[in-house]
N, C-alpha and C. Protein backbone atom coordinates (compact mmCIF):
# COMPACT_ATOMS: atom_id res chain seq x y z
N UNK A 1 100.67 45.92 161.72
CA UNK A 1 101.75 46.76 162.20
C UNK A 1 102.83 45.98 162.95
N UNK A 2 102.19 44.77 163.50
CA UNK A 2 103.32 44.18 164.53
C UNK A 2 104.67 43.95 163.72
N UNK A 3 104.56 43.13 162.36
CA UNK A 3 106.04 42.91 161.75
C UNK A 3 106.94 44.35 161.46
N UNK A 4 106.00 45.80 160.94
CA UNK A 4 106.69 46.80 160.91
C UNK A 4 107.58 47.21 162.26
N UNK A 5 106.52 46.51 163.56
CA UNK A 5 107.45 47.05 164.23
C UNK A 5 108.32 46.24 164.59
N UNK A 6 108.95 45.06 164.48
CA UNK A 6 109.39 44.19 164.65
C UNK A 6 111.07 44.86 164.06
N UNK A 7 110.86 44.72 162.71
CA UNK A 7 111.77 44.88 161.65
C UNK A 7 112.49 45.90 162.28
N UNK A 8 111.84 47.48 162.31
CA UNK A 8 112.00 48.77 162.86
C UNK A 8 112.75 48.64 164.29
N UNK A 9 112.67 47.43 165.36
CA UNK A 9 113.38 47.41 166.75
C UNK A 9 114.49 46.72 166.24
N UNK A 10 114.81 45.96 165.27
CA UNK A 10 115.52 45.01 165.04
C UNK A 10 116.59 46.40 164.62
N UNK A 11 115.92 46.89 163.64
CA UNK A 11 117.34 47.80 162.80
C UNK A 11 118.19 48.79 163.68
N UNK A 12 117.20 48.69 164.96
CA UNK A 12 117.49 50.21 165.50
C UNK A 12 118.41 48.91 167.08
N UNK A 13 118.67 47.67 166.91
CA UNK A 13 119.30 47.50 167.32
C UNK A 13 118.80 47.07 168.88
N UNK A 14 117.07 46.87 169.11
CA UNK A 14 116.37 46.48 170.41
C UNK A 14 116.03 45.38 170.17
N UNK A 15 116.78 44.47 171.09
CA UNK A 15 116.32 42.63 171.21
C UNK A 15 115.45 42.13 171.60
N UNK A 16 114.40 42.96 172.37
CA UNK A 16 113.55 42.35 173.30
C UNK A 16 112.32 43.45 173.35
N UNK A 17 111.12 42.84 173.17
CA UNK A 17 110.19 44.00 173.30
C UNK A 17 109.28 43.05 173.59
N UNK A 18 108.32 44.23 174.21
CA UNK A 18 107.14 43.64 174.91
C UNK A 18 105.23 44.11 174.09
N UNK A 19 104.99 43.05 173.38
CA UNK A 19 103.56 43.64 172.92
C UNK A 19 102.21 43.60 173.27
N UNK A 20 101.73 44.92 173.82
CA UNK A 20 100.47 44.85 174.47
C UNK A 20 99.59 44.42 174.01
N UNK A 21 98.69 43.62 173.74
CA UNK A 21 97.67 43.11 173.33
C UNK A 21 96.06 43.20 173.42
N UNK A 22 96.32 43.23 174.90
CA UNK A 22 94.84 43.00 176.04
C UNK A 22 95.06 41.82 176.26
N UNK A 23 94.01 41.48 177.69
CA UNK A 23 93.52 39.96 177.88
C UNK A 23 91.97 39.86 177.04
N UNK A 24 91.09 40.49 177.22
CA UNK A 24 90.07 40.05 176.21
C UNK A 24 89.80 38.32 176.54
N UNK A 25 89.77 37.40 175.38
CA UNK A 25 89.12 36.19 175.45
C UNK A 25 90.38 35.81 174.55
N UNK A 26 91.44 36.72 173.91
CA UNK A 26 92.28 36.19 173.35
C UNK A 26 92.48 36.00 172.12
N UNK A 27 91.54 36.77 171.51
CA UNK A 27 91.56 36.68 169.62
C UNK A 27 93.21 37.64 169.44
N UNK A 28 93.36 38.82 169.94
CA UNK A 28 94.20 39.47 169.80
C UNK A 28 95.48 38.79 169.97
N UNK A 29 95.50 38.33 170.95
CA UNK A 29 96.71 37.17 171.62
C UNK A 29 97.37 35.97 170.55
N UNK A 30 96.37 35.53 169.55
CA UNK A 30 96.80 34.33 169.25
C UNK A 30 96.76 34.91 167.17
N UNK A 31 96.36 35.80 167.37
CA UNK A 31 96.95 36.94 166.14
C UNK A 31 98.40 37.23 166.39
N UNK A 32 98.83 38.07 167.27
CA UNK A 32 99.84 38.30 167.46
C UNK A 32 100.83 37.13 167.48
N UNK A 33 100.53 36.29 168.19
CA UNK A 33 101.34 34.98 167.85
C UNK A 33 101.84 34.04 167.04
N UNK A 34 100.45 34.17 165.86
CA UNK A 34 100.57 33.69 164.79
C UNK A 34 101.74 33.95 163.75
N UNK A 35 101.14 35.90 163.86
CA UNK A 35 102.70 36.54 163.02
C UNK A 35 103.90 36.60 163.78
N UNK A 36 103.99 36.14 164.81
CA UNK A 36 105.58 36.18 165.28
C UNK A 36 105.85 34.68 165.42
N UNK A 37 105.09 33.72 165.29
CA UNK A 37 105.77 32.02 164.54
C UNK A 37 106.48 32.23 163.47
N UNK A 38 105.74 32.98 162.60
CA UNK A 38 106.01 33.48 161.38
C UNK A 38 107.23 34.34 161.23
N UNK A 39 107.35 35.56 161.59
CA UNK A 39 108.75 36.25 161.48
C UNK A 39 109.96 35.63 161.95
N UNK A 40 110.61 35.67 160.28
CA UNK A 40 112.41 35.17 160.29
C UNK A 40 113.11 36.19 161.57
N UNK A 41 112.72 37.54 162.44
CA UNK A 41 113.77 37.87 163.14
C UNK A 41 113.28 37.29 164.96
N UNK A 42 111.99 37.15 164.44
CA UNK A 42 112.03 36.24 166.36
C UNK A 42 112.65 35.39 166.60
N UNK A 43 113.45 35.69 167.89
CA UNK A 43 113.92 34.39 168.29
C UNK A 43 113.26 33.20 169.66
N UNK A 44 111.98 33.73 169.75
CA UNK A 44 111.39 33.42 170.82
C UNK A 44 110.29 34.11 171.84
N UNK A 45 109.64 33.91 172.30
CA UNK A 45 108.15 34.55 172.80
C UNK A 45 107.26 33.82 173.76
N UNK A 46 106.79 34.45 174.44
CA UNK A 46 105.58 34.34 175.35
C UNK A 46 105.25 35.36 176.73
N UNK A 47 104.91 34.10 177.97
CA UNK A 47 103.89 34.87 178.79
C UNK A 47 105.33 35.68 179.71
N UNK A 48 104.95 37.12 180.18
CA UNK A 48 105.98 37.74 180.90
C UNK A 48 106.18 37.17 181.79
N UNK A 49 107.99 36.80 182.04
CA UNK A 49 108.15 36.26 183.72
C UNK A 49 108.56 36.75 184.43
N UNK A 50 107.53 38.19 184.42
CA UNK A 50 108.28 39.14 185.27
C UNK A 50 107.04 39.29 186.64
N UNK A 51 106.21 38.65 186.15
CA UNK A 51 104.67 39.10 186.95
C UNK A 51 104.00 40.12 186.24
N UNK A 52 103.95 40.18 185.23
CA UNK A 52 103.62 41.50 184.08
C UNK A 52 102.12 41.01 183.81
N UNK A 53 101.57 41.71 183.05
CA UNK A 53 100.13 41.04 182.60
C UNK A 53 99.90 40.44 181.98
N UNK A 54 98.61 39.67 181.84
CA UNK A 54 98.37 38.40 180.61
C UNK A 54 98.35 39.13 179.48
N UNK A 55 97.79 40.57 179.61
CA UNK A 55 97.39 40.97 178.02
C UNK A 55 98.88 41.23 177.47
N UNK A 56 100.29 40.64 177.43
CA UNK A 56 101.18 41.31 176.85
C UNK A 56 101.92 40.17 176.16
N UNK A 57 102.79 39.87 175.63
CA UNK A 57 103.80 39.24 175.04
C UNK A 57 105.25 39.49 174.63
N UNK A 58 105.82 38.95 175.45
CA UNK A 58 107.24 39.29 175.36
C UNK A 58 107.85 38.69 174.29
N UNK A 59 108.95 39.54 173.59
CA UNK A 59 109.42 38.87 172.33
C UNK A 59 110.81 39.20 172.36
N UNK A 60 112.04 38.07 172.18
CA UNK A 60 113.08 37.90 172.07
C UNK A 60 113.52 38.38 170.50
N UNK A 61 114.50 38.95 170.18
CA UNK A 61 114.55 39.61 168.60
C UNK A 61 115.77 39.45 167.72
N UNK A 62 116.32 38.30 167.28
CA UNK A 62 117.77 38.28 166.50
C UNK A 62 117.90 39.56 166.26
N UNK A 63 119.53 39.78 165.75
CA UNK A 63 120.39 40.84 165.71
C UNK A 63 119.62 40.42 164.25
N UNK A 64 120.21 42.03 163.90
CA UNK A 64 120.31 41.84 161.88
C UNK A 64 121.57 41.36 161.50
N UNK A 65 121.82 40.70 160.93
CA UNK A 65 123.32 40.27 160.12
C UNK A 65 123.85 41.59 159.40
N UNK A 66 125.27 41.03 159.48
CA UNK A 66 126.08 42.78 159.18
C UNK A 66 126.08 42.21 157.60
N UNK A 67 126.14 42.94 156.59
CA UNK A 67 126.51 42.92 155.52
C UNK A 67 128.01 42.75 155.47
């Protein structure tokens, strides 16, 4: 689901989102990471520097290009 939702914040025009994960031991964590190395609209990611929790991941989101 993560790239659906990825695509879906992108169109609707949201740059920045935050994905809950859990802390766990981290299988979830480094899944999620994997596919957002991977997605052409990230522009960047990691630990919140907001003081937020470990279980989350913040993700930076290119615009869509205008036709």
């Amino acid at each position: 689901l993560v790239p659906e939702y990825l695509d879906l914040c992108r169109a609707r025009g949201i740059r920045s989102v935050r994905i809950i994960h859990g802390k766990g031991i981290g299988v979830q964590r480094e899944i999620v990471r994997g596919i957002l190395e991977r997605h052409p609209g990230v522009v960047r990611f990691g630990h919140p520097g907001d003081g937020g929790s470990w279980g989350a991941t913040v993700v930076e989101l290119a615009p869509l290009e205008e036709d």
